[in-house]
C-alpha atoms as a PDB file:
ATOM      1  CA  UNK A   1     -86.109 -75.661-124.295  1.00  0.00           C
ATOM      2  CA  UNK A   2     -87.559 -75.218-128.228  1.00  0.00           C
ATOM      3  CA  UNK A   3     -83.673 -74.538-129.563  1.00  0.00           C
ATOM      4  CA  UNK A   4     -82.159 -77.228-127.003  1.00  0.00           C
ATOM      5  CA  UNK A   5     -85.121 -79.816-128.306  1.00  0.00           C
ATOM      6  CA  UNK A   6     -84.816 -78.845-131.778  1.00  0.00           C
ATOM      7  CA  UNK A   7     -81.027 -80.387-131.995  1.00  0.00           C
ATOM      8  CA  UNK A   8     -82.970 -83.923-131.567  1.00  0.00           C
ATOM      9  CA  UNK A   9     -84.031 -85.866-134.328  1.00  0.00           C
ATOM     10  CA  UNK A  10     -87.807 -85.884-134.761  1.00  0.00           C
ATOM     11  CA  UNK A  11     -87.098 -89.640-134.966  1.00  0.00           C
ATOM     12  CA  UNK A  12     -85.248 -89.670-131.575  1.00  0.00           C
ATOM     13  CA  UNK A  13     -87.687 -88.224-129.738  1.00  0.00           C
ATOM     14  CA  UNK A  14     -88.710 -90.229-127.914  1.00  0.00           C
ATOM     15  CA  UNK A  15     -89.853 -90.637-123.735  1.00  0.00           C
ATOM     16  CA  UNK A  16     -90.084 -93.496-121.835  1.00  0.00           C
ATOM     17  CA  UNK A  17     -90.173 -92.276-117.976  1.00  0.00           C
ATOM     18  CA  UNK A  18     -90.816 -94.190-114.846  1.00  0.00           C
ATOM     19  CA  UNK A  19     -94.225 -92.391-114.520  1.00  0.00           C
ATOM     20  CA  UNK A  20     -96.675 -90.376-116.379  1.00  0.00           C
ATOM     21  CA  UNK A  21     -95.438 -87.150-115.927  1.00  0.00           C
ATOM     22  CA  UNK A  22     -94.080 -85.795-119.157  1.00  0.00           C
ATOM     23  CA  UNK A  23     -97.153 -85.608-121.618  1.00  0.00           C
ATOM     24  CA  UNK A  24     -97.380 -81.943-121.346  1.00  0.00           C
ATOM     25  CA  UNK A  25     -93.707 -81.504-122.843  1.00  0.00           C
ATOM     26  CA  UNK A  26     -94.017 -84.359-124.994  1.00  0.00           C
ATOM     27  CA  UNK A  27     -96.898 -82.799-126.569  1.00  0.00           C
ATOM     28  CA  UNK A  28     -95.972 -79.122-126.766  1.00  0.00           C
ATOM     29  CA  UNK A  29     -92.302 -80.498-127.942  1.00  0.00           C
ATOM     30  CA  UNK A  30     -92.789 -83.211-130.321  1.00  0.00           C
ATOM     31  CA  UNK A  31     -91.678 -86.392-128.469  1.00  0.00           C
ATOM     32  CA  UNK A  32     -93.540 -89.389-128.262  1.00  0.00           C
ATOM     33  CA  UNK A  33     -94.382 -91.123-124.738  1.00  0.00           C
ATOM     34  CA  UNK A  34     -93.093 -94.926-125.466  1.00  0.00           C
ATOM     35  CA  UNK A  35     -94.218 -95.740-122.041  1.00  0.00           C
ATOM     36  CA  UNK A  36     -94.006 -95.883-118.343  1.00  0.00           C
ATOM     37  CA  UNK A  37     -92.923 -97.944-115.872  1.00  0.00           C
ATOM     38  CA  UNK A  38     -95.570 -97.432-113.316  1.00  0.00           C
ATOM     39  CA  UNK A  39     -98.511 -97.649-114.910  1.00  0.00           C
ATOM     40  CA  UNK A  40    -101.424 -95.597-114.802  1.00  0.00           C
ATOM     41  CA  UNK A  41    -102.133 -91.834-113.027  1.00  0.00           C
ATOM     42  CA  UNK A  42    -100.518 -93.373-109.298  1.00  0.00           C
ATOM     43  CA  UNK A  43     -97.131 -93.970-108.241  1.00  0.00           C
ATOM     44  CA  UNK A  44     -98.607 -96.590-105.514  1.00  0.00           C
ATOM     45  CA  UNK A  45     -99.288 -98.753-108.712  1.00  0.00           C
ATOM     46  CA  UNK A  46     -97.457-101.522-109.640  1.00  0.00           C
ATOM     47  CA  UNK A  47     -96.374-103.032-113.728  1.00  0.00           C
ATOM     48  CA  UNK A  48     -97.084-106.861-113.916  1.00  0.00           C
ATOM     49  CA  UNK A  49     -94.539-108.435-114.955  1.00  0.00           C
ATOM     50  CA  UNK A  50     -96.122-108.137-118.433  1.00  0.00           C
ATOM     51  CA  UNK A  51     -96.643-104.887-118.305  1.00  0.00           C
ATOM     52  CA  UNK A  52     -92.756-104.698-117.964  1.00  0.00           C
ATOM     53  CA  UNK A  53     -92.094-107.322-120.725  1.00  0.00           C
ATOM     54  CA  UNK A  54     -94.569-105.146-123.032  1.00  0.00           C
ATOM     55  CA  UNK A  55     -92.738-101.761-122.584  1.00  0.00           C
ATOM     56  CA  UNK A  56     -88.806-103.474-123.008  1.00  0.00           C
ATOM     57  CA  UNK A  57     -90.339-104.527-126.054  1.00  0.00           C
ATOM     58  CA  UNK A  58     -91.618-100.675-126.978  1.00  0.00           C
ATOM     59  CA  UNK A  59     -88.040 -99.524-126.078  1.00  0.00           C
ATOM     60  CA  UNK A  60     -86.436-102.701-128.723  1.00  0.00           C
ATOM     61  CA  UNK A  61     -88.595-101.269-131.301  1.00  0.00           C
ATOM     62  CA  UNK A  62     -88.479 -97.475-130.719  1.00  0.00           C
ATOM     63  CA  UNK A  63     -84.626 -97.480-129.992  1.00  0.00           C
ATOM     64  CA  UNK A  64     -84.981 -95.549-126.748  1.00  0.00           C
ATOM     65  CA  UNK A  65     -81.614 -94.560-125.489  1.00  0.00           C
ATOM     66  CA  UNK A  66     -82.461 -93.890-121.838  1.00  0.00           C
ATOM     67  CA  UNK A  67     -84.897 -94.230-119.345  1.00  0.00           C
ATOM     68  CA  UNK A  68     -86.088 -90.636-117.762  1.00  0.00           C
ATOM     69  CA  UNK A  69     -86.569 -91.598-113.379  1.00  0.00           C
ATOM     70  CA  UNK A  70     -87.581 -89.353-111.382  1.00  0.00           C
ATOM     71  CA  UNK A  71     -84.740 -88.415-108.860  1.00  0.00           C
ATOM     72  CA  UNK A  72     -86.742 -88.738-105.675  1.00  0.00           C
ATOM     73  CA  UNK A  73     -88.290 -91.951-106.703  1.00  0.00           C
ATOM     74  CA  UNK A  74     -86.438 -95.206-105.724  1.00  0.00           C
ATOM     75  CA  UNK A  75     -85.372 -96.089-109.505  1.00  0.00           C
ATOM     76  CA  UNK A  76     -85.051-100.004-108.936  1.00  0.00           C
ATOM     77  CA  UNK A  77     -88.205-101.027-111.690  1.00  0.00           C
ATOM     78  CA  UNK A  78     -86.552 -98.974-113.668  1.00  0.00           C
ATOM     79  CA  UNK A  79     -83.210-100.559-113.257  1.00  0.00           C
ATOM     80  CA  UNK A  80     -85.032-103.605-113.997  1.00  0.00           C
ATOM     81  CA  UNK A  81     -86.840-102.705-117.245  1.00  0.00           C
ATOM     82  CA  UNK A  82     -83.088-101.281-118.574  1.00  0.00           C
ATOM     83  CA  UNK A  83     -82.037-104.664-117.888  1.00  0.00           C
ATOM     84  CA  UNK A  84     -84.779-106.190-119.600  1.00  0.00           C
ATOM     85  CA  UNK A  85     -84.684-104.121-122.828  1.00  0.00           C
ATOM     86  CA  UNK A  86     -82.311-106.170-124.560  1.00  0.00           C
ATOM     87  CA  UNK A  87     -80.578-103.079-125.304  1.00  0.00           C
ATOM     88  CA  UNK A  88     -78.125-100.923-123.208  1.00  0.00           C
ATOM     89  CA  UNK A  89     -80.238 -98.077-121.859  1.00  0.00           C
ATOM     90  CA  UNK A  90     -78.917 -94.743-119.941  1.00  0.00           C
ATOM     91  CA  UNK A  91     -81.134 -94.002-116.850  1.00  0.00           C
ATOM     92  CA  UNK A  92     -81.517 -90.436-116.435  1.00  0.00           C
ATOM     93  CA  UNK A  93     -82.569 -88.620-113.322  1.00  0.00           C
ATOM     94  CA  UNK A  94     -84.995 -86.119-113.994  1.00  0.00           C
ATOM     95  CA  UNK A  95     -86.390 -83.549-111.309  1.00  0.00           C
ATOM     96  CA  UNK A  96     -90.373 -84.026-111.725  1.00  0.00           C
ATOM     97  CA  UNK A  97     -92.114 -83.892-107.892  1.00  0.00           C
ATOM     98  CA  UNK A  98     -90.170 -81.320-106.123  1.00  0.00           C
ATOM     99  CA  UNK A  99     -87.459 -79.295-106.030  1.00  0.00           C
ATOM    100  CA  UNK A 100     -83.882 -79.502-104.068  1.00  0.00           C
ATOM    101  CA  UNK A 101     -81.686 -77.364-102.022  1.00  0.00           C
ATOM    102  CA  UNK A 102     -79.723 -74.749-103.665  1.00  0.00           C
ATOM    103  CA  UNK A 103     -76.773 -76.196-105.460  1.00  0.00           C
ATOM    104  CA  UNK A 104     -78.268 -79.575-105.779  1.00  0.00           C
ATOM    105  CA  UNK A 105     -80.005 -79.049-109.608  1.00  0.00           C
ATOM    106  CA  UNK A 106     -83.422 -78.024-108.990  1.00  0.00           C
ATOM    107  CA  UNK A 107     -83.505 -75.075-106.722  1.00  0.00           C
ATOM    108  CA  UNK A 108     -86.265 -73.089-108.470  1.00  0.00           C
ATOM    109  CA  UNK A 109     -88.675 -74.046-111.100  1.00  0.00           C
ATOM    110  CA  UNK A 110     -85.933 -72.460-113.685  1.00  0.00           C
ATOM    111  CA  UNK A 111     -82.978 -74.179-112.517  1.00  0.00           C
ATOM    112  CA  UNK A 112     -85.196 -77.537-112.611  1.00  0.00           C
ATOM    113  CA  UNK A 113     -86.905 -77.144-116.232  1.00  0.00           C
ATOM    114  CA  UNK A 114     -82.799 -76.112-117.611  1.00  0.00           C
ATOM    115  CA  UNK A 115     -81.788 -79.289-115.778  1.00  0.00           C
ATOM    116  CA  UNK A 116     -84.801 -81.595-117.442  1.00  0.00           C
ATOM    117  CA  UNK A 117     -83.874 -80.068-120.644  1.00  0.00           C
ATOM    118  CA  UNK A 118     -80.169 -80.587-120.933  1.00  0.00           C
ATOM    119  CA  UNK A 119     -80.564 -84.387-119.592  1.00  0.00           C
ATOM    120  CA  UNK A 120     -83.274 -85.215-121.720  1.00  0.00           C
ATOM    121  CA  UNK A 121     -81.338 -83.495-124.484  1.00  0.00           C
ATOM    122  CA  UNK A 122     -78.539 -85.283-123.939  1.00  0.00           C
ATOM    123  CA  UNK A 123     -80.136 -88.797-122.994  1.00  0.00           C
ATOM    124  CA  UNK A 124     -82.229 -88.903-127.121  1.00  0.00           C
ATOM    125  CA  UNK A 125     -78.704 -87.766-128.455  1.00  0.00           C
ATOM    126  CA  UNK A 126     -76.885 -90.943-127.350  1.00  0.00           C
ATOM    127  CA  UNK A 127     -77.501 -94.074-129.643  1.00  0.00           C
ATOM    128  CA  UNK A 128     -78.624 -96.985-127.921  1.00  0.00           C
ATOM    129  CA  UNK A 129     -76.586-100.419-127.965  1.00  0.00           C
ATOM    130  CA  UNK A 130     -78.592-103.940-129.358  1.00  0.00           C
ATOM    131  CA  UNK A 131     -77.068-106.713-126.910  1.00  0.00           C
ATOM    132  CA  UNK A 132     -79.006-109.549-128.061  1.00  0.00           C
END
Protein backbone atom coordinates (compact mmCIF):
# COMPACT_ATOMS: atom_id res chain seq x y z
CA UNK A 1 0.00 0.00 0.00
CA UNK A 2 2.93 2.78 1.20
CA UNK A 3 4.90 2.24 -2.44
CA UNK A 4 1.44 1.91 -4.43
CA UNK A 5 0.20 5.33 -2.43
CA UNK A 6 3.41 6.98 -2.73
CA UNK A 7 3.04 7.20 -6.81
CA UNK A 8 0.06 9.80 -5.91
CA UNK A 9 0.58 13.29 -5.66
CA UNK A 10 0.35 14.58 -2.09
CA UNK A 11 -1.95 17.08 -3.84
CA UNK A 12 -4.16 14.29 -5.35
CA UNK A 13 -4.84 12.67 -2.46
CA UNK A 14 -7.66 13.03 -1.90
CA UNK A 15 -11.10 10.72 -0.59
CA UNK A 16 -14.45 11.41 -1.02
CA UNK A 17 -16.41 7.95 -0.28
CA UNK A 18 -20.05 7.25 0.05
CA UNK A 19 -19.54 6.69 3.84
CA UNK A 20 -17.17 7.23 6.60
CA UNK A 21 -15.13 4.42 6.36
CA UNK A 22 -11.70 5.37 5.19
CA UNK A 23 -10.23 7.73 7.98
CA UNK A 24 -7.96 5.12 9.25
CA UNK A 25 -6.08 4.91 5.74
CA UNK A 26 -6.51 8.41 5.06
CA UNK A 27 -4.72 9.18 8.13
CA UNK A 28 -1.95 6.58 8.26
CA UNK A 29 -1.52 7.38 4.27
CA UNK A 30 -1.72 10.98 3.78
CA UNK A 31 -5.06 11.58 1.97
CA UNK A 32 -7.51 13.95 2.93
CA UNK A 33 -11.34 12.91 3.53
CA UNK A 34 -13.22 15.66 1.17
CA UNK A 35 -16.40 14.14 2.29
CA UNK A 36 -19.13 11.63 2.34
CA UNK A 37 -22.16 11.05 0.93
CA UNK A 38 -24.02 9.62 3.81
CA UNK A 39 -23.43 11.62 6.43
CA UNK A 40 -22.52 10.90 9.80
CA UNK A 41 -21.34 7.31 11.68
CA UNK A 42 -24.85 5.37 10.00
CA UNK A 43 -25.54 4.18 6.68
CA UNK A 44 -29.49 4.45 7.57
CA UNK A 45 -28.75 8.30 7.36
CA UNK A 46 -29.71 10.34 4.75
CA UNK A 47 -27.64 13.90 2.97
CA UNK A 48 -30.21 16.81 2.55
CA UNK A 49 -30.17 17.94 -0.40
CA UNK A 50 -27.69 20.54 0.91
CA UNK A 51 -25.64 18.38 2.34
CA UNK A 52 -25.22 17.02 -1.30
CA UNK A 53 -24.92 20.53 -2.89
CA UNK A 54 -22.13 21.28 -0.10
CA UNK A 55 -19.89 18.21 -0.86
CA UNK A 56 -20.20 18.65 -5.14
CA UNK A 57 -18.94 21.86 -4.21
CA UNK A 58 -15.83 20.21 -1.98
CA UNK A 59 -15.20 17.89 -5.00
CA UNK A 60 -15.23 21.46 -7.64
CA UNK A 61 -12.70 22.82 -5.38
CA UNK A 62 -10.53 19.82 -4.38
CA UNK A 63 -10.52 18.33 -8.01
CA UNK A 64 -11.59 14.88 -6.87
CA UNK A 65 -11.36 12.47 -9.71
CA UNK A 66 -13.65 9.72 -8.42
CA UNK A 67 -16.01 8.86 -5.98
CA UNK A 68 -14.88 5.64 -3.71
CA UNK A 69 -18.76 3.40 -3.17
CA UNK A 70 -18.81 0.76 -1.41
CA UNK A 71 -19.59 -2.34 -3.66
CA UNK A 72 -22.39 -3.81 -1.58
CA UNK A 73 -24.04 -0.52 -1.09
CA UNK A 74 -26.70 0.53 -3.69
CA UNK A 75 -24.43 3.46 -5.26
CA UNK A 76 -27.46 5.64 -6.63
CA UNK A 77 -26.61 9.04 -4.12
CA UNK A 78 -23.56 8.59 -5.28
CA UNK A 79 -24.47 8.52 -8.89
CA UNK A 80 -26.26 11.56 -8.06
CA UNK A 81 -23.56 13.66 -6.34
CA UNK A 82 -21.11 12.64 -9.63
CA UNK A 83 -23.76 14.19 -11.53
CA UNK A 84 -23.94 17.11 -9.48
CA UNK A 85 -20.20 17.91 -9.25
CA UNK A 86 -20.01 19.88 -12.23
CA UNK A 87 -17.13 17.85 -13.08
CA UNK A 88 -16.84 14.32 -14.65
CA UNK A 89 -16.17 12.00 -11.72
CA UNK A 90 -15.10 8.08 -11.89
CA UNK A 91 -17.13 6.02 -9.32
CA UNK A 92 -15.06 3.42 -7.92
CA UNK A 93 -16.22 0.31 -6.15
CA UNK A 94 -14.37 -0.30 -3.18
CA UNK A 95 -14.75 -3.53 -0.91
CA UNK A 96 -15.33 -1.90 2.73
CA UNK A 97 -18.25 -4.18 4.74
CA UNK A 98 -17.50 -7.64 3.75
CA UNK A 99 -15.81 -9.78 1.73
CA UNK A 100 -16.87 -11.91 -1.59
CA UNK A 101 -16.58 -15.33 -2.93
CA UNK A 102 -13.35 -16.47 -4.20
CA UNK A 103 -12.63 -15.01 -7.57
CA UNK A 104 -14.90 -12.12 -7.12
CA UNK A 105 -12.03 -9.39 -5.61
CA UNK A 106 -12.25 -9.64 -2.01
CA UNK A 107 -11.90 -13.18 -0.92
CA UNK A 108 -9.67 -12.61 2.14
CA UNK A 109 -8.76 -9.53 3.96
CA UNK A 110 -5.44 -9.53 1.58
CA UNK A 111 -7.04 -9.92 -1.63
CA UNK A 112 -9.56 -7.01 -0.46
CA UNK A 113 -6.93 -4.35 0.99
CA UNK A 114 -4.66 -5.15 -2.76
CA UNK A 115 -8.00 -4.52 -4.47
CA UNK A 116 -8.79 -1.04 -2.37
CA UNK A 117 -5.31 -0.10 -3.08
CA UNK A 118 -4.94 -0.50 -6.80
CA UNK A 119 -8.54 1.25 -7.38
CA UNK A 120 -7.95 3.97 -5.19
CA UNK A 121 -4.52 4.21 -6.78
CA UNK A 122 -5.74 4.33 -9.92
CA UNK A 123 -9.03 6.47 -9.30
CA UNK A 124 -6.42 9.92 -7.66
CA UNK A 125 -4.20 9.17 -10.82
CA UNK A 126 -6.90 10.09 -13.36
CA UNK A 127 -7.46 13.95 -13.84
CA UNK A 128 -10.83 15.03 -13.44
CA UNK A 129 -12.85 16.86 -16.36
CA UNK A 130 -14.52 20.72 -15.54
CA UNK A 131 -17.96 20.52 -17.59
CA UNK A 132 -19.32 23.73 -16.62
Amino acid sequence: MSSSFAQIPAERRALVTNHHVFGYLAQRFGFRVIGAVIPGGTTLASPSAADLKELADAIRTANVPAIFADSSQPDRLVQALASESGVQVEVIELFTESLTEPGQGAADYLEMMQANTERITRGSADEPILER
